[in-house]
Protein backbone atom coordinates (compact mmCIF):
# COMPACT_ATOMS: atom_id res chain seq x y z
CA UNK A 1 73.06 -30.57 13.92
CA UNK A 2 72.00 -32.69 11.23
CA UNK A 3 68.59 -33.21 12.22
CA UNK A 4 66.90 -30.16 13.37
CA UNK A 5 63.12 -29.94 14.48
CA UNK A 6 61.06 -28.91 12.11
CA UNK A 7 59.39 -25.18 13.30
CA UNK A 8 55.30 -25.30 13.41
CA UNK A 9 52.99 -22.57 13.13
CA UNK A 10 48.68 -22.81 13.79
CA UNK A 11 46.60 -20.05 13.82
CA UNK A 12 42.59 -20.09 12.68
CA UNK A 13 41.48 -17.45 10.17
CA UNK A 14 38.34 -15.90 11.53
CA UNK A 15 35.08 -15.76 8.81
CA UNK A 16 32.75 -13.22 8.88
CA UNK A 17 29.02 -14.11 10.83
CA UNK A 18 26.90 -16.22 7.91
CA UNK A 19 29.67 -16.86 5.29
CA UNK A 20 31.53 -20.39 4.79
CA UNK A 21 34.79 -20.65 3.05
CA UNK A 22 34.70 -22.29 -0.07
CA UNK A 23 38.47 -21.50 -1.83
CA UNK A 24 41.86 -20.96 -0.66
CA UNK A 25 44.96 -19.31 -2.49
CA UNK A 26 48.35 -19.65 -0.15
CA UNK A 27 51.89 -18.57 -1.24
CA UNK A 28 55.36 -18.97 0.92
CA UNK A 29 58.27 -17.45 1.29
CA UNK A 30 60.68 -19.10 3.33
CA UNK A 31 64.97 -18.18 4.13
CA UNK A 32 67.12 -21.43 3.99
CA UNK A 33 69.09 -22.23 7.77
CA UNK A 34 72.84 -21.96 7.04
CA UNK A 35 75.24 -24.60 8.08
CA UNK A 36 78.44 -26.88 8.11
CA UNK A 37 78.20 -30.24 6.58
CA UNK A 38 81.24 -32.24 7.00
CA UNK A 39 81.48 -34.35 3.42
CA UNK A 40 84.30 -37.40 2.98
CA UNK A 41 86.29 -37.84 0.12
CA UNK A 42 85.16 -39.84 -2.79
CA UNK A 43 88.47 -42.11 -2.44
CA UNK A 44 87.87 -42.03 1.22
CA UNK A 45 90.97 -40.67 2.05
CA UNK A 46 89.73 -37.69 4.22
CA UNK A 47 87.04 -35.34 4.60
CA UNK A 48 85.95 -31.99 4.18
CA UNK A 49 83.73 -29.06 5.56
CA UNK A 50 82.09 -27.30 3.40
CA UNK A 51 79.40 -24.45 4.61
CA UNK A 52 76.15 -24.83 2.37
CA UNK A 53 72.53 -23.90 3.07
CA UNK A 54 69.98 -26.54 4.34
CA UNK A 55 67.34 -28.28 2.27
CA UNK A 56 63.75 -26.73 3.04
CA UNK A 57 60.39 -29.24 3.31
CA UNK A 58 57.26 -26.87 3.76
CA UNK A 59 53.90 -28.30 4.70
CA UNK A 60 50.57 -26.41 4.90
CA UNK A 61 47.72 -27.47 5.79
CA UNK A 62 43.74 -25.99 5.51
CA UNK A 63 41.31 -27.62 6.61
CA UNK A 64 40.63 -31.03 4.94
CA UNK A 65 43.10 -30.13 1.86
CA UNK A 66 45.80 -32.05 1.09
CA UNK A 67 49.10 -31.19 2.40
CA UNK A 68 51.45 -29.36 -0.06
CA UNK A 69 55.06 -30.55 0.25
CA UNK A 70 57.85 -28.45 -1.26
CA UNK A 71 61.22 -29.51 -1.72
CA UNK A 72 63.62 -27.12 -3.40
CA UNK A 73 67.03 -27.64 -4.30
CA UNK A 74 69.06 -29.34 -6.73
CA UNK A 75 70.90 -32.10 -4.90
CA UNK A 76 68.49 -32.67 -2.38
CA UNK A 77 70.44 -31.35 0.43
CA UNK A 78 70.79 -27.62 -0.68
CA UNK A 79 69.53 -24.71 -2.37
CA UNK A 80 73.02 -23.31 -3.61
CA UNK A 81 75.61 -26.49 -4.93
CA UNK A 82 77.84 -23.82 -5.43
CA UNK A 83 81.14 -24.39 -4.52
CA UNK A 84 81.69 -20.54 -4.27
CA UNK A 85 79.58 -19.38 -2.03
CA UNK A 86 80.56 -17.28 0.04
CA UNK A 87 80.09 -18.12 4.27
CA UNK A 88 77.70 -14.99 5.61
CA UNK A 89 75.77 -15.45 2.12
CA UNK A 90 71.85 -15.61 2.19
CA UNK A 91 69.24 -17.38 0.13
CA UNK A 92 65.01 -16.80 -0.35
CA UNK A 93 62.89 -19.68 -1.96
CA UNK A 94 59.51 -18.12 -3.08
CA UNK A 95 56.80 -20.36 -3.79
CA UNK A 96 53.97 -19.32 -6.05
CA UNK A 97 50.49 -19.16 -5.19
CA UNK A 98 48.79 -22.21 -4.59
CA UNK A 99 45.01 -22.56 -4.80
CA UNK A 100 42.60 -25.31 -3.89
CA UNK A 101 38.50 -25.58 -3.75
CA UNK A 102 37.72 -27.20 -0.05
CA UNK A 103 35.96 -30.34 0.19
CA UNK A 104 33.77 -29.31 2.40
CA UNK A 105 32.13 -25.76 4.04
CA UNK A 106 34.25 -24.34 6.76
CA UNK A 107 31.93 -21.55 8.80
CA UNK A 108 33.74 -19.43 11.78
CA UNK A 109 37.10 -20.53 11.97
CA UNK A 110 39.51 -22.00 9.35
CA UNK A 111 42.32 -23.93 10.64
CA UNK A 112 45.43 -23.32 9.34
CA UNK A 113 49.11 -25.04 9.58
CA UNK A 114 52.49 -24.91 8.48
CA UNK A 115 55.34 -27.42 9.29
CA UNK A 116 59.12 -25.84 8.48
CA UNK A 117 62.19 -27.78 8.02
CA UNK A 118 65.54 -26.19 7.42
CA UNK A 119 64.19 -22.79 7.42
CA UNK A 120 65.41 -20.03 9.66
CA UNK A 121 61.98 -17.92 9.04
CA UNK A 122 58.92 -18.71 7.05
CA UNK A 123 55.98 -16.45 6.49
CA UNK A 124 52.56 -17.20 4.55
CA UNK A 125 49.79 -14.83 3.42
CA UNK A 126 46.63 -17.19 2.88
CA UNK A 127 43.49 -15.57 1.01
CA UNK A 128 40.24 -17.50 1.89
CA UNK A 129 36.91 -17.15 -0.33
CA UNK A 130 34.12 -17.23 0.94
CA UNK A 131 30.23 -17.50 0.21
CA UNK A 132 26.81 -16.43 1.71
CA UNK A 133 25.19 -19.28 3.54
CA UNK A 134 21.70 -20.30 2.81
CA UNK A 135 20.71 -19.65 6.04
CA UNK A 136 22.19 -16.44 5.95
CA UNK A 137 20.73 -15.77 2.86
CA UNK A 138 17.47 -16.53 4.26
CA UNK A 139 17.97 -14.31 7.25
CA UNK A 140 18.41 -11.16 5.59
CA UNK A 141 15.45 -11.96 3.26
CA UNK A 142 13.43 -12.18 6.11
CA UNK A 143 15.21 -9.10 7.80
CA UNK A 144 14.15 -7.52 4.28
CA UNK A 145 10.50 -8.69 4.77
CA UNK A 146 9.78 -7.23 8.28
CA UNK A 147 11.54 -4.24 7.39
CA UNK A 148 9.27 -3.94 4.38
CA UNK A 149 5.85 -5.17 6.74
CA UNK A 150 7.06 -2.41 9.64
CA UNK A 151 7.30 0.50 7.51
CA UNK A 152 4.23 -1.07 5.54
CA UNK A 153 1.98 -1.37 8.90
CA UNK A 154 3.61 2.27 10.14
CA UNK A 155 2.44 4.16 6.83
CA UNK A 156 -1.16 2.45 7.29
CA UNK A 157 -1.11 3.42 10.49
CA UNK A 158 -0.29 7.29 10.01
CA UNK A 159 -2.70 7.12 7.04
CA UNK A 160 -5.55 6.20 9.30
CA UNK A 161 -4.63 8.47 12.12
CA UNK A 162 -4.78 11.80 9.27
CA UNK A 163 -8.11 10.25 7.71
CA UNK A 164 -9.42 10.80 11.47
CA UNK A 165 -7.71 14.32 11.49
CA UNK A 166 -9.89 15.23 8.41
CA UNK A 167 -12.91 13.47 9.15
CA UNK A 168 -12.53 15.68 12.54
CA UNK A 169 -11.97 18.65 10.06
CA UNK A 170 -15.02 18.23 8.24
CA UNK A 171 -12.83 16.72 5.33
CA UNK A 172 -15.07 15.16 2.78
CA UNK A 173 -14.26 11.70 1.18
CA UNK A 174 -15.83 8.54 0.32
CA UNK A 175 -14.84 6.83 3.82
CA UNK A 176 -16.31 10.01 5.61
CA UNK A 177 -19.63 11.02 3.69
CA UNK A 178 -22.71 10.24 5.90
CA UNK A 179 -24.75 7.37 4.91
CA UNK A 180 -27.83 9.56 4.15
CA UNK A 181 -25.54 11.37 1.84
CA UNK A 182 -24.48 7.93 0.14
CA UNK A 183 -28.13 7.27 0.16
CA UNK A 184 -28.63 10.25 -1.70
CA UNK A 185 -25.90 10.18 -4.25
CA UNK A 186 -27.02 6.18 -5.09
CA UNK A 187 -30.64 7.46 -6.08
CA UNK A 188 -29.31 10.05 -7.90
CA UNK A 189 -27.41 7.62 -9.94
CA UNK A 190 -30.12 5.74 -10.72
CA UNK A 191 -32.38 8.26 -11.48
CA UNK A 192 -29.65 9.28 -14.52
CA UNK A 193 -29.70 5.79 -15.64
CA UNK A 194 -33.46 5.98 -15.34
CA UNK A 195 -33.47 9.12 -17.76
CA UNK A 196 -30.92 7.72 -20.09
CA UNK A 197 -33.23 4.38 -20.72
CA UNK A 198 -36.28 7.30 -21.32
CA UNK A 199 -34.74 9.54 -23.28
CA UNK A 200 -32.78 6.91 -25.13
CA UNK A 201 -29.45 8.10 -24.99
CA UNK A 202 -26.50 6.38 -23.22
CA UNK A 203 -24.28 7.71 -22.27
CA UNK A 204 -26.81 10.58 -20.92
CA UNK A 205 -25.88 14.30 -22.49
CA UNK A 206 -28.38 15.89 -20.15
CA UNK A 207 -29.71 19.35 -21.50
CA UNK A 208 -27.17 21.48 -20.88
CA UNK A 209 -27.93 25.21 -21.81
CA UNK A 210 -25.23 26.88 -20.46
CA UNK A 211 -22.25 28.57 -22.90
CA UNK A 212 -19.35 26.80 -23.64
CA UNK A 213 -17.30 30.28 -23.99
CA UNK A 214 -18.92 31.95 -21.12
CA UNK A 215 -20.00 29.36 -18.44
CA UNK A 216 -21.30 32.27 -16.11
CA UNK A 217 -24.09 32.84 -18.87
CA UNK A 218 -26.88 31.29 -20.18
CA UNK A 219 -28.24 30.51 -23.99
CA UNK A 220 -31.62 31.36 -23.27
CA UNK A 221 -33.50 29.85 -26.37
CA UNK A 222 -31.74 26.51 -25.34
CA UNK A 223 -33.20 26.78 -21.81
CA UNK A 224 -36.67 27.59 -22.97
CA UNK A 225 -36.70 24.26 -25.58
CA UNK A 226 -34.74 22.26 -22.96
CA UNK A 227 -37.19 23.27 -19.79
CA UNK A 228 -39.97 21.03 -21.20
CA UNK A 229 -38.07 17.37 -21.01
CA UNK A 230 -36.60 18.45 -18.26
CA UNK A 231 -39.87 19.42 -16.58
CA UNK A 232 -41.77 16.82 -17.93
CA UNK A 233 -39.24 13.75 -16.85
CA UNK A 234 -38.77 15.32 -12.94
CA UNK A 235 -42.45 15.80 -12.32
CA UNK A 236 -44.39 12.92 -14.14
CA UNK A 237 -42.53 10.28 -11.95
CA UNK A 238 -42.57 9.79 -8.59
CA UNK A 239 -38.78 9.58 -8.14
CA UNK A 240 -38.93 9.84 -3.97
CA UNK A 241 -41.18 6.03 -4.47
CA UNK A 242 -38.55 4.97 -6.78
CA UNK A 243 -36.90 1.40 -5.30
CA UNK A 244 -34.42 -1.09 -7.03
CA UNK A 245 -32.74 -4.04 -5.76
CA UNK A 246 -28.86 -4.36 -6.61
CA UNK A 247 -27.65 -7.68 -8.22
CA UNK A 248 -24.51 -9.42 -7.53
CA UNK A 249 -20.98 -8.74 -9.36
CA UNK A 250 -21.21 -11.96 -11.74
CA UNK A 251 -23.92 -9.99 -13.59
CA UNK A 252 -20.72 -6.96 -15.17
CA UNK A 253 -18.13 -7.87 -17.26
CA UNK A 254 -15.75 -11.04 -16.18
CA UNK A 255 -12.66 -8.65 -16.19
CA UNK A 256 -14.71 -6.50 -13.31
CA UNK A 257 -15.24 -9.68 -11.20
CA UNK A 258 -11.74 -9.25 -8.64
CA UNK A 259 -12.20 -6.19 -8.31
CA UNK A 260 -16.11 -6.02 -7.87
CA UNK A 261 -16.21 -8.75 -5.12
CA UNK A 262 -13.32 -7.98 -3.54
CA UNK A 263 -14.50 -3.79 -3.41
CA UNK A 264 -15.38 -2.75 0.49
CA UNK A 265 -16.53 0.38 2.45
CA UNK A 266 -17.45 1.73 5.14
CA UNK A 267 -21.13 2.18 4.37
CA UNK A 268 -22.48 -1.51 3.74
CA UNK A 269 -25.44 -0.08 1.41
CA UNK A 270 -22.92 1.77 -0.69
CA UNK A 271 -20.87 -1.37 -0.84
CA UNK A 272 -23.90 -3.30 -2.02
CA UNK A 273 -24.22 -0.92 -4.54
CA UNK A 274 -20.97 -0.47 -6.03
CA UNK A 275 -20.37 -4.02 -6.39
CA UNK A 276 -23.45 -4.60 -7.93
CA UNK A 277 -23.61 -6.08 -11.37
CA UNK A 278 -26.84 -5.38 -12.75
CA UNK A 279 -30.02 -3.59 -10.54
CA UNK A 280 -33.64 -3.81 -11.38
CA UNK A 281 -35.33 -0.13 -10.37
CA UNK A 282 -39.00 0.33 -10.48
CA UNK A 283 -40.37 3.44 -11.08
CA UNK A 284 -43.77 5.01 -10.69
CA UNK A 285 -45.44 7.40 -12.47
CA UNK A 286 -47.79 10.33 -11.10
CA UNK A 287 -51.29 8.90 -11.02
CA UNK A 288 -52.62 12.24 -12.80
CA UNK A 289 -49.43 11.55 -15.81
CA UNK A 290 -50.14 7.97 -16.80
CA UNK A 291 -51.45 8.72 -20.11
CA UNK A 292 -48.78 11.32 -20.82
CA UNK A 293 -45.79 8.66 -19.71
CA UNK A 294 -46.98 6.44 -22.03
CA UNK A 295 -47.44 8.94 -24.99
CA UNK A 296 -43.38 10.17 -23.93
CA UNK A 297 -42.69 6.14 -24.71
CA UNK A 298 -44.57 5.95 -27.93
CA UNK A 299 -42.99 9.53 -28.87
CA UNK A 300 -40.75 10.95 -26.94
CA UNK A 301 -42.78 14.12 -26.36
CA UNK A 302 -43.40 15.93 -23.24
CA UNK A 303 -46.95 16.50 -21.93
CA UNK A 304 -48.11 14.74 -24.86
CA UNK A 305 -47.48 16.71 -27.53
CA UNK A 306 -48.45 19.90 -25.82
CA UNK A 307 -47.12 22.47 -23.46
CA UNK A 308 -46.72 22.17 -20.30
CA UNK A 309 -49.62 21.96 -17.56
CA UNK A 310 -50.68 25.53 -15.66
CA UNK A 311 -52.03 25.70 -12.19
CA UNK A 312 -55.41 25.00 -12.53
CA UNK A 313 -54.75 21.81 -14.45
CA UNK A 314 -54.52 18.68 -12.82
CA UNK A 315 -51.77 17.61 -13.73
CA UNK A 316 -50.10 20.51 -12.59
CA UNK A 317 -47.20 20.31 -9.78
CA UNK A 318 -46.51 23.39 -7.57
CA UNK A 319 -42.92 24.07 -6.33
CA UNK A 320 -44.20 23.29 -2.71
CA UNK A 321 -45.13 19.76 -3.99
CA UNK A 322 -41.91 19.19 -5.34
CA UNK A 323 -39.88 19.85 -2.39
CA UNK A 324 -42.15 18.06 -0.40
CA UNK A 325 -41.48 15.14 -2.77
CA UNK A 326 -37.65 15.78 -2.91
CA UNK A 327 -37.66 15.75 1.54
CA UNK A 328 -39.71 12.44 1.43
CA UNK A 329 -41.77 11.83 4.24
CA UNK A 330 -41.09 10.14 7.56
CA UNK A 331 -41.13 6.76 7.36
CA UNK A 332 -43.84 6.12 9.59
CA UNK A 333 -47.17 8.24 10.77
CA UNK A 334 -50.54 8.93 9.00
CA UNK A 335 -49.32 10.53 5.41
CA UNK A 336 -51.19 14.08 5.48
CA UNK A 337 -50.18 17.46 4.29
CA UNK A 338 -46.92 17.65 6.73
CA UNK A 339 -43.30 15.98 6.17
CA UNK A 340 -40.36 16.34 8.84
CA UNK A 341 -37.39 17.63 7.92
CA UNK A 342 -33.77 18.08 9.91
CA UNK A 343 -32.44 21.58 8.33
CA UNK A 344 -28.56 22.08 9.74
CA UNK A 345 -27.93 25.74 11.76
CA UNK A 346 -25.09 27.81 12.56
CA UNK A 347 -26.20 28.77 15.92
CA UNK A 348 -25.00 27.91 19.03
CA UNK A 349 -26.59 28.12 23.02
CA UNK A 350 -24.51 30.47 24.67
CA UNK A 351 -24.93 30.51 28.53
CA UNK A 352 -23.27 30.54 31.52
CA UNK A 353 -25.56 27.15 32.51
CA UNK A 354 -24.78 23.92 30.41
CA UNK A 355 -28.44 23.47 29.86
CA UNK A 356 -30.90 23.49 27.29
CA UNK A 357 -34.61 24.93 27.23
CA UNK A 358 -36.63 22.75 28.06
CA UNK A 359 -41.06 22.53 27.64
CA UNK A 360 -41.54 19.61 30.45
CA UNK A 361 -45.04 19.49 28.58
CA UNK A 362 -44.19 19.21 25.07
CA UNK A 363 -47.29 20.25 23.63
CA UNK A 364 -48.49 23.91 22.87
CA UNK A 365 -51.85 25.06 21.30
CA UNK A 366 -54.20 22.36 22.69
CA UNK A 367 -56.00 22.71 25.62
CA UNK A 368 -54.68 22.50 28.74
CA UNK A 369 -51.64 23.70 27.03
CA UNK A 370 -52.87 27.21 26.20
CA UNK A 371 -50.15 30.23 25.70
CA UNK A 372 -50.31 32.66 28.28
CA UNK A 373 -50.40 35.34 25.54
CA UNK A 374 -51.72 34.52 22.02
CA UNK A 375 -49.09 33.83 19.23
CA UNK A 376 -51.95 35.02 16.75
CA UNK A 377 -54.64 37.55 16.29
CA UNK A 378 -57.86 36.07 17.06
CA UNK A 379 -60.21 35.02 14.53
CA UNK A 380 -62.37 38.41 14.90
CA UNK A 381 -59.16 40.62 14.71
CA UNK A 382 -58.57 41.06 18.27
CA UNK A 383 -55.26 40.30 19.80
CA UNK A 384 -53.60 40.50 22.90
CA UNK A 385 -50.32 41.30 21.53
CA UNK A 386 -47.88 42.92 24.44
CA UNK A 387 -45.60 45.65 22.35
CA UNK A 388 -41.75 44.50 23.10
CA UNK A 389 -42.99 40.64 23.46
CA UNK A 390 -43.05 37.97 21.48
């Protein structure tokens, strides 16, 4: 046959989910047909058959590239002008790798085809490059990012869930301290600030008197000569009146401003205070220690210059008057010689019935409230005590 049909190959490369080929690299091999080629003389006096392998023509094509056409042999119409070879003899043509850079992006499927002619078998190995795809790329970033935001959200979650566990524990932290307690812990701020402006020391030493080698101990000459400031500077103010109003942030540092404004908790009055910038605290002073304040101004000497004040002085303050101070009285009611206080206790009502005693009245004492049986002796000495009964 001198005109054979060429043999055609397609198949499509499949590319991996968000990737787009961007290079190819192809090399051939193809195995020349064999066959008889009848060839006349040059004087035309005859002809000839001579067996000689065909001519190949390879064509591949990849997507929008160019076709590559290959046409090996000498004389154009075979591989081997040899004369001698022999009839059952064989012949490979290898072409080397070929590369081209597509045109264009190729995603999913990359078409592929190979046109044959005068080949008995032809086989290809085609390497494809290929690249991420923006979209792709964008994908997995935001794959990334709700990865990140789950496991974020999840470990907020489980922190909140054991901050209830220890607030249910009786754990103590910031978030969990009562807002009496914050109360408490603001004043007593303020009232070291208070004694560091007084005492004209910042930051505040205080006047420690306890040894530095033994902690368990006390220096006892250091307590005696520290016990007048310190008494002096508790009882000549009255720290329970003490009020201040907090400031806004602007009033710190600029570098304190973020993180002042921005500061939140659970306990709005706490918050007010801790992002406070400045705070203006007004102190009184005992109406029987007025002179003596101003003397610890002028001086800074306790009792003015003297020693400290005994009980039949008036400017003496018994230990009952100090805790009365340090409980501070109700908030409302006629002030008098009686405060209120809430004192915590271990005890518990054990009973079969789920309630509590109960005085429908609410009043003892005052008539028509009388106790069956006197709580007291009577004025004249007589009681009518029942032995066993209280």
């Amino acid at each position: 046959m001198w005109n054979l049909a060429p043999a055609t190959a397609k198949e499509e490369i499949a590319l991996p989910p968000g990737y787009e080929a961007v290079h190819v690299s192809i090399s051939v091999r193809a195995d020349p047909l064999l066959g008889k080629f009848v060839r006349e003389y040059t004087d035309s006096t005859g002809t000839e058959t001579i067996e000689r392998f065909r001519s190949l023509s390879v064509t591949t094509t990849v997507a929008d590239l160019a076709e590559w056409h290959w046409h090996p042999g000498d004389h154009g119409n075979t591989i081997q002008p040899d004369r001698t070879q022999r009839k059952n003899a064989t012949a490979a043509w290898q072409l080397r790798s070929q590369n081209g850079q597509l045109t264009y992006s190729v995603r999913d499927k990359l078409p592929v085809r190979i046109v044959a002619a005068g080949a008995e078998s032809v086989s290809a190995a085609v390497l494809v490059q290929c690249a991420l795809t923006d979209a792709a790329y964008q994908s997995w970033r935001q794959g990334v990012y709700d990865l990140l935001l789950a496991a974020h959200q999840e470990a907020q979650r489980e922190y909140r869930e054991e901050q209830a566990r220890l607030a249910m524990r009786g754990a103590s932290s910031v978030r969990e301290r009562s807002p009496a307690r914050n109360q408490q812990m603001v004043r007593e701020e303020l009232r070291r600030l208070v004694l560091a402006w007084l005492t004209d020391q910042s930051p505040f030493p205080g006047r420690p008197a306890v040894l530095v080698d033994h902690p368990e101990d006390t220096h006892l000459p250091t307590a005696l000569e520290v016990a007048a400031d310190i008494q002096f500077l508790e009882q000549a103010f009255e720290w329970q009146n003490m009020v201040y109003v907090c400031y806004p942030y602007y009033w710190a540092r600029t570098d304190q401003w973020d993180d002042l404004r921005l500061l939140e908790t659970a306990d709005p009055e706490l918050g007010q205070f801790l992002r406070a910038g400045s705070v203006r605290v007004v102190l009184p002073a005992r109406p029987s220690m007025q002179c003596q304040v101003e003397h610890w101004l002028a001086f800074r000497q306790p009792w003015a210059g003297g020693t400290p004040p005994t009980p039949d002085k008036p400017a003496y303050v018994s230990v009952a008057q100090e805790i009365r101070d340090q409980l501070l009285p109700p908030p409302d009611g006629i002030p008098g010689e009686s405060w209120e206080v809430r004192l915590p206790t271990p005890f518990r009502w054990l009973d079969a019935s789920a309630r509590l005693p109960h005085n429908p009245r609410g009043v003892l004492g005052l008539p028509p409230n009388e106790p069956v049986r006197p709580l007291c002796d009577h004025p004249d000495g007589h009681g009518d005590h029942v032995d066993g009964e209280e």
